[in-house]
C-alpha atoms as a PDB file:
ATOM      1  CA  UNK A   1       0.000   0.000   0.000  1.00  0.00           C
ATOM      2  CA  UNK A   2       1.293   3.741  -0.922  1.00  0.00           C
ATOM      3  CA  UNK A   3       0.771   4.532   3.033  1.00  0.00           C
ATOM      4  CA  UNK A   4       3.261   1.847   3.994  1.00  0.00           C
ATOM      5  CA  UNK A   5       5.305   2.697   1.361  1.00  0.00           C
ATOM      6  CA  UNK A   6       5.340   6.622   2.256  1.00  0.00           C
ATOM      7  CA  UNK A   7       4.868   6.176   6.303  1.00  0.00           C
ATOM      8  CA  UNK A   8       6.548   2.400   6.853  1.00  0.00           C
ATOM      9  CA  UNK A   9       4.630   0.833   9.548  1.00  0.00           C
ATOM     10  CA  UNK A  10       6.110   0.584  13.117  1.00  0.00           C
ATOM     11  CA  UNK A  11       7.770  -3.141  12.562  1.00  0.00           C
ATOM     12  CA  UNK A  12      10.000  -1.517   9.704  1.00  0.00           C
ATOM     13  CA  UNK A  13      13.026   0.393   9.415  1.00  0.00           C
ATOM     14  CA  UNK A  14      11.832   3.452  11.454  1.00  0.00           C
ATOM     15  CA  UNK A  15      12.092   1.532  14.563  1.00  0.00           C
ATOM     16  CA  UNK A  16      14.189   3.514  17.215  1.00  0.00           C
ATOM     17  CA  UNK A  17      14.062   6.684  15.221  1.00  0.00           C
ATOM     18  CA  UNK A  18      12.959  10.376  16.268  1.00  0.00           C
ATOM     19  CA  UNK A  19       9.407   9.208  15.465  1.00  0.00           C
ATOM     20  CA  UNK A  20       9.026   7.152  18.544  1.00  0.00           C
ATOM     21  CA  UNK A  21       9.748  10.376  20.455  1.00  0.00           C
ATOM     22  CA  UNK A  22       6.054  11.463  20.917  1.00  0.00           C
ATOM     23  CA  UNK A  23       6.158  13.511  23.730  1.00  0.00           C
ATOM     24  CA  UNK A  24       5.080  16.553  24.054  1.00  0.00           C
ATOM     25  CA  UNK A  25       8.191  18.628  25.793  1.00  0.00           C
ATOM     26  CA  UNK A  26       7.103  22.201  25.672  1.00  0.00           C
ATOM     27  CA  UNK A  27       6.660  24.529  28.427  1.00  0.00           C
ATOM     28  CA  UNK A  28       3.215  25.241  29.682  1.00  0.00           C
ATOM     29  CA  UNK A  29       4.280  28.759  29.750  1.00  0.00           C
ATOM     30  CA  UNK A  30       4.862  28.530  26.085  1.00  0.00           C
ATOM     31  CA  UNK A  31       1.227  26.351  24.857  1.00  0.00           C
ATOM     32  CA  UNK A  32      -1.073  27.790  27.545  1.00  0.00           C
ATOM     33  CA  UNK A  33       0.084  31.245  28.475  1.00  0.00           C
ATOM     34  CA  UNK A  34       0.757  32.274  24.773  1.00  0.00           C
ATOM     35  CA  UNK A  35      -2.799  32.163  23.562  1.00  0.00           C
ATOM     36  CA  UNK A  36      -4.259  32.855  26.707  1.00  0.00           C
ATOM     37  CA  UNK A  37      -2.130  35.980  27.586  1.00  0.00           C
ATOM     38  CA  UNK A  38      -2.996  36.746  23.914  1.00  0.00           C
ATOM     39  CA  UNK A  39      -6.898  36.319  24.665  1.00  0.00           C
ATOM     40  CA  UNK A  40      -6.522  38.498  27.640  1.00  0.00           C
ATOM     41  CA  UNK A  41      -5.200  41.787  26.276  1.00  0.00           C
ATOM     42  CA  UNK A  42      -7.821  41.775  23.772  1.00  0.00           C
ATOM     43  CA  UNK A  43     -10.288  41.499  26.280  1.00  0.00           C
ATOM     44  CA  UNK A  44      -8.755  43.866  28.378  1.00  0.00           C
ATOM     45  CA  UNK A  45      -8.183  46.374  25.170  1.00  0.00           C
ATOM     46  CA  UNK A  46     -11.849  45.916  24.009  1.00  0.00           C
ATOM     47  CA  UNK A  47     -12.874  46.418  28.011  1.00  0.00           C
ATOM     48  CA  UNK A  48     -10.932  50.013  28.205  1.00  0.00           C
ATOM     49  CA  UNK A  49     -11.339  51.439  24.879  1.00  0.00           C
ATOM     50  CA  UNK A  50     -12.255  49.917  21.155  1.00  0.00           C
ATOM     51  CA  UNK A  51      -9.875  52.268  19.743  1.00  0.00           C
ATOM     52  CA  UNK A  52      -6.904  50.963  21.799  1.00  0.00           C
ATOM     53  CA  UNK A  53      -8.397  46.776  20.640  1.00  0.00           C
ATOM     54  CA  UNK A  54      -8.309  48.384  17.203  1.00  0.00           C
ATOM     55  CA  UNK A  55      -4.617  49.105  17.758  1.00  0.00           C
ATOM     56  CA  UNK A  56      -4.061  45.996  19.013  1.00  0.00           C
ATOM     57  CA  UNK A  57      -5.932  43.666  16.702  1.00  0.00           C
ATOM     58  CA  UNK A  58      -6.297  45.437  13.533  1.00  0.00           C
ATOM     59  CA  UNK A  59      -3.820  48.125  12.892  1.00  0.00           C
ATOM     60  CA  UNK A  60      -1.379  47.828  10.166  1.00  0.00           C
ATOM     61  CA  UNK A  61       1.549  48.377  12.240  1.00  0.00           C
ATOM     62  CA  UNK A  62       0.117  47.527  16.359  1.00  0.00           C
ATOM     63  CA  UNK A  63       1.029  44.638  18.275  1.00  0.00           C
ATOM     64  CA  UNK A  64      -1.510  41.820  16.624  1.00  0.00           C
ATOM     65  CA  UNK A  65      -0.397  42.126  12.977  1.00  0.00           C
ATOM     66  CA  UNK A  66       3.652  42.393  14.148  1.00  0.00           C
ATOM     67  CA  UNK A  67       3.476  39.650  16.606  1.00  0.00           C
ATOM     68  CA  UNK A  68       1.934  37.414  13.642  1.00  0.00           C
ATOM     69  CA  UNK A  69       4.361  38.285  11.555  1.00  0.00           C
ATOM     70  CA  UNK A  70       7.165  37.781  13.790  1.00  0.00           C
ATOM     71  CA  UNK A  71       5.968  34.301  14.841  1.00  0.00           C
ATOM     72  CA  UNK A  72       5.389  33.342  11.070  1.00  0.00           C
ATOM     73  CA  UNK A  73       9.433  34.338  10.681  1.00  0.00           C
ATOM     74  CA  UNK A  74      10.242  32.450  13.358  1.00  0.00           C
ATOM     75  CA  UNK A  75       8.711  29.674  12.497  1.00  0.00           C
ATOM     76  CA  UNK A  76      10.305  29.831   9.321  1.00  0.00           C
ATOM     77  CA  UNK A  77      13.499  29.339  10.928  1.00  0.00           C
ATOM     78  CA  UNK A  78      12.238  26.838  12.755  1.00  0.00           C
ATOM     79  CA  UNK A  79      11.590  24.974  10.024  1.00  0.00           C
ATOM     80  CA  UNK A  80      14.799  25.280   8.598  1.00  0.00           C
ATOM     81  CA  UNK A  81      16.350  23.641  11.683  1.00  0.00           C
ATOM     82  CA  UNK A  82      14.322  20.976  11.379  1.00  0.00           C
ATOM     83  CA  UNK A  83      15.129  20.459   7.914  1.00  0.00           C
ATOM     84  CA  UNK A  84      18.930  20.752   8.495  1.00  0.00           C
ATOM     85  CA  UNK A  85      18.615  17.836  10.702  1.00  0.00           C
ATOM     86  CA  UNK A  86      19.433  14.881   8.316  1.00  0.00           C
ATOM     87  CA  UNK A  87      20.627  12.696  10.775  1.00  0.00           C
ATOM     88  CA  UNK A  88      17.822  13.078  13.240  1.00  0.00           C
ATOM     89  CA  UNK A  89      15.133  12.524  10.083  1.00  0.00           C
ATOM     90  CA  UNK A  90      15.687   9.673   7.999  1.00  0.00           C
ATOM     91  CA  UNK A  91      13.290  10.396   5.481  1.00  0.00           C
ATOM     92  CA  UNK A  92      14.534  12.294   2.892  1.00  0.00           C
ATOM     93  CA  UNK A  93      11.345  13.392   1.519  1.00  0.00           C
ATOM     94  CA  UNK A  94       9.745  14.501   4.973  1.00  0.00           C
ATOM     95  CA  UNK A  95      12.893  16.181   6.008  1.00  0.00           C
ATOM     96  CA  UNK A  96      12.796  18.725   2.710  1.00  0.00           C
ATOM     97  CA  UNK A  97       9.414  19.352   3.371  1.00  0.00           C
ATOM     98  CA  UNK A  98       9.773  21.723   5.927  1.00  0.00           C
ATOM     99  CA  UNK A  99      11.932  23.774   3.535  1.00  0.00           C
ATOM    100  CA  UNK A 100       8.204  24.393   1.604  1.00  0.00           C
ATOM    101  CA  UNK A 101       6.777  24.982   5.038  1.00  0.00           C
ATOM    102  CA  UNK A 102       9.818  27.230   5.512  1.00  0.00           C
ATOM    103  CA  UNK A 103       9.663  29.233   2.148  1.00  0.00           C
ATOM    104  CA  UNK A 104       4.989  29.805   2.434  1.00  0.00           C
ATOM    105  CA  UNK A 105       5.596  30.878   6.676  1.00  0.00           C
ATOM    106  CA  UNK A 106       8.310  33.487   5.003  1.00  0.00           C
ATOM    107  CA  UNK A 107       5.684  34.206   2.411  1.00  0.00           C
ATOM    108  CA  UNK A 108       2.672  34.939   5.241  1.00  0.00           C
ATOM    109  CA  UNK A 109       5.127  36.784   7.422  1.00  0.00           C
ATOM    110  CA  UNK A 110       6.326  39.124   4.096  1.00  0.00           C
ATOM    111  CA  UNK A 111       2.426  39.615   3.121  1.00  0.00           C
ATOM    112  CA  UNK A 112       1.623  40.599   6.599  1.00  0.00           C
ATOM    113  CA  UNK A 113       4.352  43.146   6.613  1.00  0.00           C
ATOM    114  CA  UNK A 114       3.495  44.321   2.814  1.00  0.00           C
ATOM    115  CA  UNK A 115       7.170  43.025   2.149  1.00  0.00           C
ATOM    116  CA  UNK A 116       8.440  45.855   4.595  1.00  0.00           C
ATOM    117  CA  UNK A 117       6.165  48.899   3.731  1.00  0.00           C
ATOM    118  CA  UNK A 118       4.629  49.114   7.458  1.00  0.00           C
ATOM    119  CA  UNK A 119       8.483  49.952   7.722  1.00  0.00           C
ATOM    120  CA  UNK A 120      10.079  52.235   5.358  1.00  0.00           C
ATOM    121  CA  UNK A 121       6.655  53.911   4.294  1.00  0.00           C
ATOM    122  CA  UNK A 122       7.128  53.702   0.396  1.00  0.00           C
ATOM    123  CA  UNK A 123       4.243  54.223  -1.866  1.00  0.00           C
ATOM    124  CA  UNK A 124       2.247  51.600  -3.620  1.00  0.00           C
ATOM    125  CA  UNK A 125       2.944  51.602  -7.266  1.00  0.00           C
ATOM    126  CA  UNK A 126       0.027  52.781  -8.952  1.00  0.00           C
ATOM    127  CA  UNK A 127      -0.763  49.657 -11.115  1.00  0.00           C
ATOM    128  CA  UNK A 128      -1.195  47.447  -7.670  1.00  0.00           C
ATOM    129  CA  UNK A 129      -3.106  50.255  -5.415  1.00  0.00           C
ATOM    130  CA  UNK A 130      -5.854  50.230  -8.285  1.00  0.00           C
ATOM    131  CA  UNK A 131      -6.309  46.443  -7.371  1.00  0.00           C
ATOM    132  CA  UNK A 132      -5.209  45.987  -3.906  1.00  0.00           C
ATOM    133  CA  UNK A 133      -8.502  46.629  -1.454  1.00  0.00           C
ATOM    134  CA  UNK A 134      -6.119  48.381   0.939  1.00  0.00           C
ATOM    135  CA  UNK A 135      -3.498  50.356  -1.561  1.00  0.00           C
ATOM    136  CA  UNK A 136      -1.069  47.785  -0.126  1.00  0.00           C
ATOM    137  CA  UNK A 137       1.838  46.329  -1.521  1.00  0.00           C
ATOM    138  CA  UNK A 138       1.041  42.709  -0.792  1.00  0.00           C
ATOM    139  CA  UNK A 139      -1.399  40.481  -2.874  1.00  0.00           C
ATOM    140  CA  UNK A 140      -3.385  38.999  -0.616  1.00  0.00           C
ATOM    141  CA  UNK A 141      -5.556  42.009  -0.873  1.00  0.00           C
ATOM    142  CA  UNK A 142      -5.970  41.965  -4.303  1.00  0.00           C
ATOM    143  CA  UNK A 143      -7.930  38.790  -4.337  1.00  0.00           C
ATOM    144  CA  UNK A 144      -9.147  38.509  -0.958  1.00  0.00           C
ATOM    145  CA  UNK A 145     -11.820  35.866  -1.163  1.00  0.00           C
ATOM    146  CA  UNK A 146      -9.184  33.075  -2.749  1.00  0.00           C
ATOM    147  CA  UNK A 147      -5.755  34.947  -1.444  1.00  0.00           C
ATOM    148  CA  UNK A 148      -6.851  35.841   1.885  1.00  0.00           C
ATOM    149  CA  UNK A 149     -10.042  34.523   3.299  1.00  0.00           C
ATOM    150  CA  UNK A 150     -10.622  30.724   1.833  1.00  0.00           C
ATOM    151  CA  UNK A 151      -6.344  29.910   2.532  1.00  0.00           C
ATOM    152  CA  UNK A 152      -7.326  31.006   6.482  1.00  0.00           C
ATOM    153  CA  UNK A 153     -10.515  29.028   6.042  1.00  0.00           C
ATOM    154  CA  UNK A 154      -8.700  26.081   4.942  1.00  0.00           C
ATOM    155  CA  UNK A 155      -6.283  26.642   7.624  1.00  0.00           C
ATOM    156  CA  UNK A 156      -8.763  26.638  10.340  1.00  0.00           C
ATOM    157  CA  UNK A 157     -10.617  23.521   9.152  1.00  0.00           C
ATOM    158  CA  UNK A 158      -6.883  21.576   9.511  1.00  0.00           C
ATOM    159  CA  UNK A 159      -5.907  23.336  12.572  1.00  0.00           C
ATOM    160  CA  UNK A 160      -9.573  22.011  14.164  1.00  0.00           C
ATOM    161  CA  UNK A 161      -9.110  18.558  12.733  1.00  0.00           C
ATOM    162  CA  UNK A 162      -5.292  17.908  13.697  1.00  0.00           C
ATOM    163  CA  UNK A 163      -5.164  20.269  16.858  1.00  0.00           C
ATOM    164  CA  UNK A 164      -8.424  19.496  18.782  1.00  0.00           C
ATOM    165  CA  UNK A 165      -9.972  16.620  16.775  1.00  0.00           C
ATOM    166  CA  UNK A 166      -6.977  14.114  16.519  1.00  0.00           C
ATOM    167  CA  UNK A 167      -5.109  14.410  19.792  1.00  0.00           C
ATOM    168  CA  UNK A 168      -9.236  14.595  21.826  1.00  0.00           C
ATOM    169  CA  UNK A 169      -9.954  11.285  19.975  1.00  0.00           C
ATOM    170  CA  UNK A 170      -6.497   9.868  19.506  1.00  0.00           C
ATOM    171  CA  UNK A 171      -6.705   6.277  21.668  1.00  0.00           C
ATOM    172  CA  UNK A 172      -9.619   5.771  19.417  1.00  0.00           C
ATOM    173  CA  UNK A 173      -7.788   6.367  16.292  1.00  0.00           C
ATOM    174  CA  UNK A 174      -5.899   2.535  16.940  1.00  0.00           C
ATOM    175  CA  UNK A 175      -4.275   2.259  13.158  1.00  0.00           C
ATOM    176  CA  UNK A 176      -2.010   5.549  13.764  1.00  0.00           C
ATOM    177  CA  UNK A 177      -0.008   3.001  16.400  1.00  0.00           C
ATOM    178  CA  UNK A 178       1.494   1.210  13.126  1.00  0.00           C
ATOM    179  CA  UNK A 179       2.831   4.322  11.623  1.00  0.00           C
ATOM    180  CA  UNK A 180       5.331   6.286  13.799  1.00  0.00           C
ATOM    181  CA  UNK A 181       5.685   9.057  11.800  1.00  0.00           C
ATOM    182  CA  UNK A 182       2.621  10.197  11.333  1.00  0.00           C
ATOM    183  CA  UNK A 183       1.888  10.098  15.319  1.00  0.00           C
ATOM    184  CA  UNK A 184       5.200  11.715  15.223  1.00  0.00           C
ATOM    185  CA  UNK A 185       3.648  14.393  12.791  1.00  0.00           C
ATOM    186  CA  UNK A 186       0.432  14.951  14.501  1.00  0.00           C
ATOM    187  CA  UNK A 187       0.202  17.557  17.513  1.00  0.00           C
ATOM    188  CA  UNK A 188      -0.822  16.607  21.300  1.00  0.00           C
ATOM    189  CA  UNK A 189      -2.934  18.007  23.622  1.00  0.00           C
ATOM    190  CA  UNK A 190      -0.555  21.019  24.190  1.00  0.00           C
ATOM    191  CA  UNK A 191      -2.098  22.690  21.234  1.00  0.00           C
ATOM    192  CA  UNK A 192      -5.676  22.398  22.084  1.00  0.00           C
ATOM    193  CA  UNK A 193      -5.816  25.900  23.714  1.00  0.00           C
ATOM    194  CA  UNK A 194      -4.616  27.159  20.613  1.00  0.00           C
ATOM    195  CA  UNK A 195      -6.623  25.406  18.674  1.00  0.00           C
ATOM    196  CA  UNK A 196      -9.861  27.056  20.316  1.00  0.00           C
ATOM    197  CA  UNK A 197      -8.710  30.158  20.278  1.00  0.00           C
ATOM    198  CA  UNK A 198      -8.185  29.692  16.184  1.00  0.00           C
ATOM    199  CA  UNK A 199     -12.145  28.296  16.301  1.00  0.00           C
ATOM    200  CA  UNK A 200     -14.243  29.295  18.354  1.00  0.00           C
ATOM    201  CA  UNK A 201     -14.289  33.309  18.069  1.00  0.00           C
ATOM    202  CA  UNK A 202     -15.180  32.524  14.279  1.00  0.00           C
ATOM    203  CA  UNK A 203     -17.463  29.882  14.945  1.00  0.00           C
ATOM    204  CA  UNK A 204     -19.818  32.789  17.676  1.00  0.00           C
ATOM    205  CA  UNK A 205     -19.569  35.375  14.537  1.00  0.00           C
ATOM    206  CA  UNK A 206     -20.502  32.500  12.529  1.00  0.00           C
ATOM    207  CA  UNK A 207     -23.762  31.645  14.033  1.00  0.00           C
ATOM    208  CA  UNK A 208     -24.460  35.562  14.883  1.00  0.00           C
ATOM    209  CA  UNK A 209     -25.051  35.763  11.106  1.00  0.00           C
ATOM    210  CA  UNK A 210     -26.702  32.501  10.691  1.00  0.00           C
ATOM    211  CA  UNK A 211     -29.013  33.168  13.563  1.00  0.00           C
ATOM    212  CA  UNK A 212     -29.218  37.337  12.350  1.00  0.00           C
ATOM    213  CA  UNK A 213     -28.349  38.356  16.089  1.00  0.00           C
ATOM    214  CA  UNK A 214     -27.640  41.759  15.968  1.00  0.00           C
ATOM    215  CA  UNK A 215     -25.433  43.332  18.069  1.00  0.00           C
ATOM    216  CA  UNK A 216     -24.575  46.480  19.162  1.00  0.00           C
ATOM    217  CA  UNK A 217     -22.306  48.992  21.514  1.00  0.00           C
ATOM    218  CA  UNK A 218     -18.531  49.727  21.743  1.00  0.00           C
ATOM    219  CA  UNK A 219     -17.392  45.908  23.178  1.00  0.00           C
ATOM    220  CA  UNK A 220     -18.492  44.340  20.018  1.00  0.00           C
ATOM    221  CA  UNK A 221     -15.941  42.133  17.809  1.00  0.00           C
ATOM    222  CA  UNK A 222     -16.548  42.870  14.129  1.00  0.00           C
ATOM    223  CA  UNK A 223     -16.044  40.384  11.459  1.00  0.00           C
ATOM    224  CA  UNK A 224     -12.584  42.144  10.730  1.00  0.00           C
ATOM    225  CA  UNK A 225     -11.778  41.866  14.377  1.00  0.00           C
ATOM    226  CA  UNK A 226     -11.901  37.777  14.313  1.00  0.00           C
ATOM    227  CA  UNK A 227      -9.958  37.498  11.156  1.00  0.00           C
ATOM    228  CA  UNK A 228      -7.262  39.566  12.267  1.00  0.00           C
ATOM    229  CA  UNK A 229      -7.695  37.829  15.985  1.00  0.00           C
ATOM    230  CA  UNK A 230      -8.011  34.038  13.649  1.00  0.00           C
ATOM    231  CA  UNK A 231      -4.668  35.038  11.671  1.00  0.00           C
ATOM    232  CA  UNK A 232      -2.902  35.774  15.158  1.00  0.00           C
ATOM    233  CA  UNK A 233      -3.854  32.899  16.655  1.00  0.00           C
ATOM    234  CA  UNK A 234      -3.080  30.414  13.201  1.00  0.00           C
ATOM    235  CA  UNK A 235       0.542  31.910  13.429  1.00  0.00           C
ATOM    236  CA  UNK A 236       0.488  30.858  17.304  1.00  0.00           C
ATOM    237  CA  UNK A 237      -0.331  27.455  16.344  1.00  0.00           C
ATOM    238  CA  UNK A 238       2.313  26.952  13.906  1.00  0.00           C
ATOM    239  CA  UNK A 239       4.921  28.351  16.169  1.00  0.00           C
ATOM    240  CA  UNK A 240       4.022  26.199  18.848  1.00  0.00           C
ATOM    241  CA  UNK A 241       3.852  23.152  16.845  1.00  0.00           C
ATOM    242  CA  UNK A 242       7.218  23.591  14.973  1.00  0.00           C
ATOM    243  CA  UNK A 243       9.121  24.423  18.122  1.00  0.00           C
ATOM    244  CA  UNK A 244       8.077  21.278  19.836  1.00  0.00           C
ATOM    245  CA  UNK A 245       8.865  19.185  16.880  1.00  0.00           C
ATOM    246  CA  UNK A 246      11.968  20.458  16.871  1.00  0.00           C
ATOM    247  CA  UNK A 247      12.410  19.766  20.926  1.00  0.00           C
ATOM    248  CA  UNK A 248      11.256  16.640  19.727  1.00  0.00           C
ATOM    249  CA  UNK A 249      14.335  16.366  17.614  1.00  0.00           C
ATOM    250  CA  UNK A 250      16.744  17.394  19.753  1.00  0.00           C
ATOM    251  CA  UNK A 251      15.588  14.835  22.525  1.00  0.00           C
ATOM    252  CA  UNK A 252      16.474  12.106  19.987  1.00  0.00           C
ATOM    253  CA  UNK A 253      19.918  13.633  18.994  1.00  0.00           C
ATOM    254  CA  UNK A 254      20.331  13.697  23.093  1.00  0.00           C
ATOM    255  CA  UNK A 255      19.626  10.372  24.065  1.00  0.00           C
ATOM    256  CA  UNK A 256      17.201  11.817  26.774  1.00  0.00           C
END
């Protein structure tokens, strides 16, 4: 079968390797008190004034759309370690991948930073502001609906399945016990927090509109608000999920 082939079941020749190191060896500080210290100060910003949540979740160059950004870079170069390690990964395939995962968190990080013109304040050639939504110089916002808004509905859907789904339901999922590295692959529990702070502000706003609740005042989250808030918390996710692979990694090389 092309799984076996791809994946090798546990009795073959990945027997002993990094992907029988399935713990999860990240701080709580790290997997809990990220998103939640995250969930907090918008709360708290909302709470004192919307302009100051604005700031913080929305602005082109506040604290949300910097911090996702920076955690998108970082995660790049997290997945550039992880690639470099061809002795800890023997699967030659797997082990390039994160180069691709390396090269599209680079790409997220440069849109959300309109490749540096938050920064240096240059103007938008003329032939892109007439398409982009937001005179930016990015692309995302010249095709929202298939650049911008179904990639981060795609994203969401994964992040629910692999980071809440899987690891709530994983001593039920048996078969995954005969293929090492994809349990290896698959997050634990330590990025279910994340995980429902990825879901469940979208999936409130979601059945606001289904359910035509209309709401009103100055502590109301707008439909901007929880995609900016969503795109924070997806680059969370992948942060937290590369770094522990990687601790993952180094346990192996370590013997410990």
């Amino acid at each position: 079968m092309l799984i076996n082939k791809l994946f090798d079941p546990y009795n073959g020749r990945y027997r002993g390797t990094v992907f029988a190191v399935r713990d999860d060896l990240l701080s709580p500080v790290v997997w809990f008190g990220l998103p939640v210290a995250f969930i907090a100060a918008s709360l708290v910003f909302l709470l004192i004034d919307r302009d100051l949540f604005t700031w913080w979740a929305r602005s082109e160059t506040g604290p949300g759309e910097n911090i996702t950004a920076g955690l998108f870079v970082v995660s790049g170069l997290l997945a550039i370690a992880i690639a470099r390690r061809k002795d800890a990964i023997p699967v030659g395939w797997l082990r390039r991948s994160f180069y691709g995962i390396a090269a599209l968190a680079f790409l997220v990080a440069g849109e959300e930073w309109s490749w540096g013109q938050h920064f240096f304040g240059w103007q938008t050639p003329d032939w892109l502001a007439a398409i982009n939504n937001q005179q930016e110089t990015n692309f995302h916002n010249v095709a929202e609906n298939t650049l911008d808004q179904k990639p981060r509905a795609v994203f969401s859907f994964t992040i629910l399945l692999v980071g809440f789904l899987v690891p709530l339901l994983r001593r039920r999922i048996n078969w995954l016990d005969r293929y090492p590295m994809i349990d290896w692959l698959l997050p634990g529990r330590l990025v279910i927090p994340t995980t429902l702070c990825v879901v469940l502000p979208r999936i409130v706003e979601r059945f606001q509109l289904w359910l035509d609740v209309s709401m009103s005042g100055p502590y109301i989250i707008t439909t901007r608000d929880y995609q900016e808030l969503q795109e924070l918390f997806i680059s969370v996710f992948v942060f937290i999920y590369l770094l522990n692979l990687l601790l993952r990694i180094r346990r192996h090389e370590t013997g410990g």
